[in-house]
C-alpha atoms as a PDB file:
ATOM      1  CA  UNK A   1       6.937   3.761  -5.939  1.00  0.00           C
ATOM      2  CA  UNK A   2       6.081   2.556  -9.201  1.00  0.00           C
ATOM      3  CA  UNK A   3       5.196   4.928 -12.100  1.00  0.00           C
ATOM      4  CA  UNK A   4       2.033   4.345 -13.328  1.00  0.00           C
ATOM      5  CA  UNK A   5       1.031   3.828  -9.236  1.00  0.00           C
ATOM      6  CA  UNK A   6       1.886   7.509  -9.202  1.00  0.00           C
ATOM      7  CA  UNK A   7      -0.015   8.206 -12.069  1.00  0.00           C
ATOM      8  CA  UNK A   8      -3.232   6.566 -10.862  1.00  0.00           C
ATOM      9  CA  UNK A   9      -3.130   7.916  -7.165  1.00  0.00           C
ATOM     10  CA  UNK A  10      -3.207  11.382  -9.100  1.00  0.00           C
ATOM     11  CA  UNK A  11      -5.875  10.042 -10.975  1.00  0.00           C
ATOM     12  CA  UNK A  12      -8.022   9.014  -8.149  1.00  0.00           C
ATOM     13  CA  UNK A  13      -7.577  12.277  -5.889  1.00  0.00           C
ATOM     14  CA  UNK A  14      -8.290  14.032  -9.536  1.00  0.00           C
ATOM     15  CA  UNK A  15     -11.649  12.012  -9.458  1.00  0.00           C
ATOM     16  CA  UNK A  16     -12.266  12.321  -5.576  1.00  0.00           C
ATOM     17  CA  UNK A  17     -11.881  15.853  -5.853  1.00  0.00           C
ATOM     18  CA  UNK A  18     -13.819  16.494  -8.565  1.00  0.00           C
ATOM     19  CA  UNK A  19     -16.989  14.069  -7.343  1.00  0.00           C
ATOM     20  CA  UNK A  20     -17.012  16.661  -3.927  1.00  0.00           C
ATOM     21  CA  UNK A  21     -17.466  19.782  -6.298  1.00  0.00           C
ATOM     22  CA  UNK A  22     -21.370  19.349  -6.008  1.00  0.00           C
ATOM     23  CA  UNK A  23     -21.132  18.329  -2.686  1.00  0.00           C
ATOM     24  CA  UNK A  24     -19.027  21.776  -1.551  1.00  0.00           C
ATOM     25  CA  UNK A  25     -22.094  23.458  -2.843  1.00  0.00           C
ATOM     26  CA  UNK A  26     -20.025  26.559  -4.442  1.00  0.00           C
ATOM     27  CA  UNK A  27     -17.543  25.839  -1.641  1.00  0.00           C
ATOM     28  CA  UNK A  28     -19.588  26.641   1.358  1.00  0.00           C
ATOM     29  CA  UNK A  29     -19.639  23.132   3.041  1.00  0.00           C
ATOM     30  CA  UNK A  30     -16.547  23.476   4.876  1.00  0.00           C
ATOM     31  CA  UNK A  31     -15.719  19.346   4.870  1.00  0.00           C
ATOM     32  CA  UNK A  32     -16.045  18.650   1.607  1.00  0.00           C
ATOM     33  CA  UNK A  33     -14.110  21.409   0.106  1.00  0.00           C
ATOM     34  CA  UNK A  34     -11.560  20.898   2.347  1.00  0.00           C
ATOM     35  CA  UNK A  35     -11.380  17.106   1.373  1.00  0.00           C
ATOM     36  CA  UNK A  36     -11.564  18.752  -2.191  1.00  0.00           C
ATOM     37  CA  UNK A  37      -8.174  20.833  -2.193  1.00  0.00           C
ATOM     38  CA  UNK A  38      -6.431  18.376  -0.684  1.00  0.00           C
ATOM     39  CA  UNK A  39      -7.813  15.657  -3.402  1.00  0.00           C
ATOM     40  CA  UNK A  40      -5.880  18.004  -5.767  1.00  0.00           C
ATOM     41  CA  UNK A  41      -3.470  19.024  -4.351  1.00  0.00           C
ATOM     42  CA  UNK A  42      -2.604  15.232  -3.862  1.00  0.00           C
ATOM     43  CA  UNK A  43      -3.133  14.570  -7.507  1.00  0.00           C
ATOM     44  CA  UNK A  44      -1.081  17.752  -8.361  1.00  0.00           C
ATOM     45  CA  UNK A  45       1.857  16.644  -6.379  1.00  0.00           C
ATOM     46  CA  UNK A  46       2.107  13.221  -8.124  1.00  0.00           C
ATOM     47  CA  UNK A  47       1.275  14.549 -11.841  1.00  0.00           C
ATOM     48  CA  UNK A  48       4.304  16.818 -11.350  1.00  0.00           C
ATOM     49  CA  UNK A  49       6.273  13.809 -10.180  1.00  0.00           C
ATOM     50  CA  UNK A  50       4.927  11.587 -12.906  1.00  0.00           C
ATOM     51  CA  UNK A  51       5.498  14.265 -15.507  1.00  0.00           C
ATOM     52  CA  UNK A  52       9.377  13.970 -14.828  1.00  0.00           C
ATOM     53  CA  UNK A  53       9.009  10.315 -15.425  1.00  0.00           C
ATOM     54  CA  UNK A  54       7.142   9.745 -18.472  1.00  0.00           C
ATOM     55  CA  UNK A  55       6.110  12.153 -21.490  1.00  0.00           C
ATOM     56  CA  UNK A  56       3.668  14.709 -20.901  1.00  0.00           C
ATOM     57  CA  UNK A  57       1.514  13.670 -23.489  1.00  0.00           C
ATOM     58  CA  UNK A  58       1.139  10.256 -22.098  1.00  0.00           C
ATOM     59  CA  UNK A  59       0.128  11.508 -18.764  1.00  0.00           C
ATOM     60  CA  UNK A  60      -2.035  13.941 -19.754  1.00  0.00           C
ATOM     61  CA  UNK A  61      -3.723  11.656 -21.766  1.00  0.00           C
ATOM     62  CA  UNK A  62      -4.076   9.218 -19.221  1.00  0.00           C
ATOM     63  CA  UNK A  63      -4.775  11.705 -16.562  1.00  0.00           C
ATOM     64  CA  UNK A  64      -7.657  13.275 -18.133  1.00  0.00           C
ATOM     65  CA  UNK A  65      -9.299  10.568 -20.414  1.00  0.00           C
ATOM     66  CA  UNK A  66      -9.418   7.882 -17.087  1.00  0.00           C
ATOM     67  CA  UNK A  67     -10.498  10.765 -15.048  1.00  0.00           C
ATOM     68  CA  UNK A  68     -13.147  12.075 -17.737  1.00  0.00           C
ATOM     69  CA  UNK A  69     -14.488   8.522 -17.962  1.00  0.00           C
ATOM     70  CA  UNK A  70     -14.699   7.792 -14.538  1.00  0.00           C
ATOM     71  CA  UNK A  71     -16.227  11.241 -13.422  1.00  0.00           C
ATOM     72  CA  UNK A  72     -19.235  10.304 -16.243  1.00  0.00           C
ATOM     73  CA  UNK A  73     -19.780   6.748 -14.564  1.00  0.00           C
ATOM     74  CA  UNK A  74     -19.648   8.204 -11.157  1.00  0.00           C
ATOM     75  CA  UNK A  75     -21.945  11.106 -11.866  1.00  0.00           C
ATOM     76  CA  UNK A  76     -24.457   8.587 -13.174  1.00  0.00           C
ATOM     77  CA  UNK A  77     -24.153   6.133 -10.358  1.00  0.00           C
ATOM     78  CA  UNK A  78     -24.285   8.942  -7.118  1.00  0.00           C
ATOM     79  CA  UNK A  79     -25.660  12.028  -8.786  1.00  0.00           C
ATOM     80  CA  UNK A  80     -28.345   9.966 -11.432  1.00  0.00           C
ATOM     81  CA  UNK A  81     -27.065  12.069 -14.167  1.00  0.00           C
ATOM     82  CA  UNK A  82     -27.657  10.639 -17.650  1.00  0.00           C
ATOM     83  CA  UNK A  83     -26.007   8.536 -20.123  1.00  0.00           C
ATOM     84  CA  UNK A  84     -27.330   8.702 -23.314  1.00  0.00           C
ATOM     85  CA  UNK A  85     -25.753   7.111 -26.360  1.00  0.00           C
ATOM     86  CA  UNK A  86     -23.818  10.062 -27.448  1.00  0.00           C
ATOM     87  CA  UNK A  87     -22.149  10.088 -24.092  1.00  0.00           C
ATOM     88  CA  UNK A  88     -21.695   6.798 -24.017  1.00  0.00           C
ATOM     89  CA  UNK A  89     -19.581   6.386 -27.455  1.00  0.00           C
ATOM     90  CA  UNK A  90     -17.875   9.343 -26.715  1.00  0.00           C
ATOM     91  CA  UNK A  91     -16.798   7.493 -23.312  1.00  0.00           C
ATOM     92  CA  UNK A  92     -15.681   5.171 -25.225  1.00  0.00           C
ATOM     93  CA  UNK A  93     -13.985   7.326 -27.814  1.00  0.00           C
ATOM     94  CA  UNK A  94     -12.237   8.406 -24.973  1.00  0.00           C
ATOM     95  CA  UNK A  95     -10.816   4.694 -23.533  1.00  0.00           C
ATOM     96  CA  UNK A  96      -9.848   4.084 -26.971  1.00  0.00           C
ATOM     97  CA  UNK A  97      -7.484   6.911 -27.493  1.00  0.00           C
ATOM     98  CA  UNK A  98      -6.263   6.892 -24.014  1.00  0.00           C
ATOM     99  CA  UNK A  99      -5.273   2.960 -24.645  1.00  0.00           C
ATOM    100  CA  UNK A 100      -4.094   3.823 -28.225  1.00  0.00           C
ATOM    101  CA  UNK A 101      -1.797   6.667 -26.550  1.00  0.00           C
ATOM    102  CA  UNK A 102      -0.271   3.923 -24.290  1.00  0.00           C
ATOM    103  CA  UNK A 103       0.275   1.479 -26.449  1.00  0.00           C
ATOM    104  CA  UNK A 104       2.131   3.365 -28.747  1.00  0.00           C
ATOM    105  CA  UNK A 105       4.418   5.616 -26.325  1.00  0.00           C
ATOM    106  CA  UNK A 106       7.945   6.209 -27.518  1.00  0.00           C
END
């Protein structure tokens, strides 16, 4: 499997995992916090396999940034959280390191 196919099925099981947080209401819904450990355990499995693959720094970077990004977006389409301005640079603070990052990997 491809490395940066790795890299974004941890990413999504990251995201998945985190989105179900609310939903395991302080992990008393039995469903979704199942679904939730095994979202990171998922993503755990492949970061440690990506790690061994490409620098840490580059998948951390990528890791967190695409998951902080996405987690924002998602937040604000199923759980009507805000984006104000501030968030919305930062967001995009965010993309532009992560990209930067990638570009310029040894």
């Amino acid at each position: 499997m491809n490395v940066y196919v790795m890299l974004f099925t941890a990413i999504f099981f990251e995201i998945l995992g985190t989105m179900l947080l609310p939903a395991s209401q302080n992990f008393t819904k039995i469903f979704p916090t199942i679904v939730l450990l095994i979202s990171y355990a998922i993503s755990f499995y492949f970061l440690a396999i990506v790690s061994q693959k490409l620098p840490l720094s580059i998948v951390y970077a990528s890791w967190s940034g695409v998951g902080i990004f996405s987690i924002a977006i998602l937040s604000y389409i199923f759980y009507k959280q805000t984006l104000n301005w501030q968030i919305i640079l930062g967001l995009f603070f965010i993309v532009i390191g992560v990209t930067i990052v990638n570009i310029f990997k040894p």
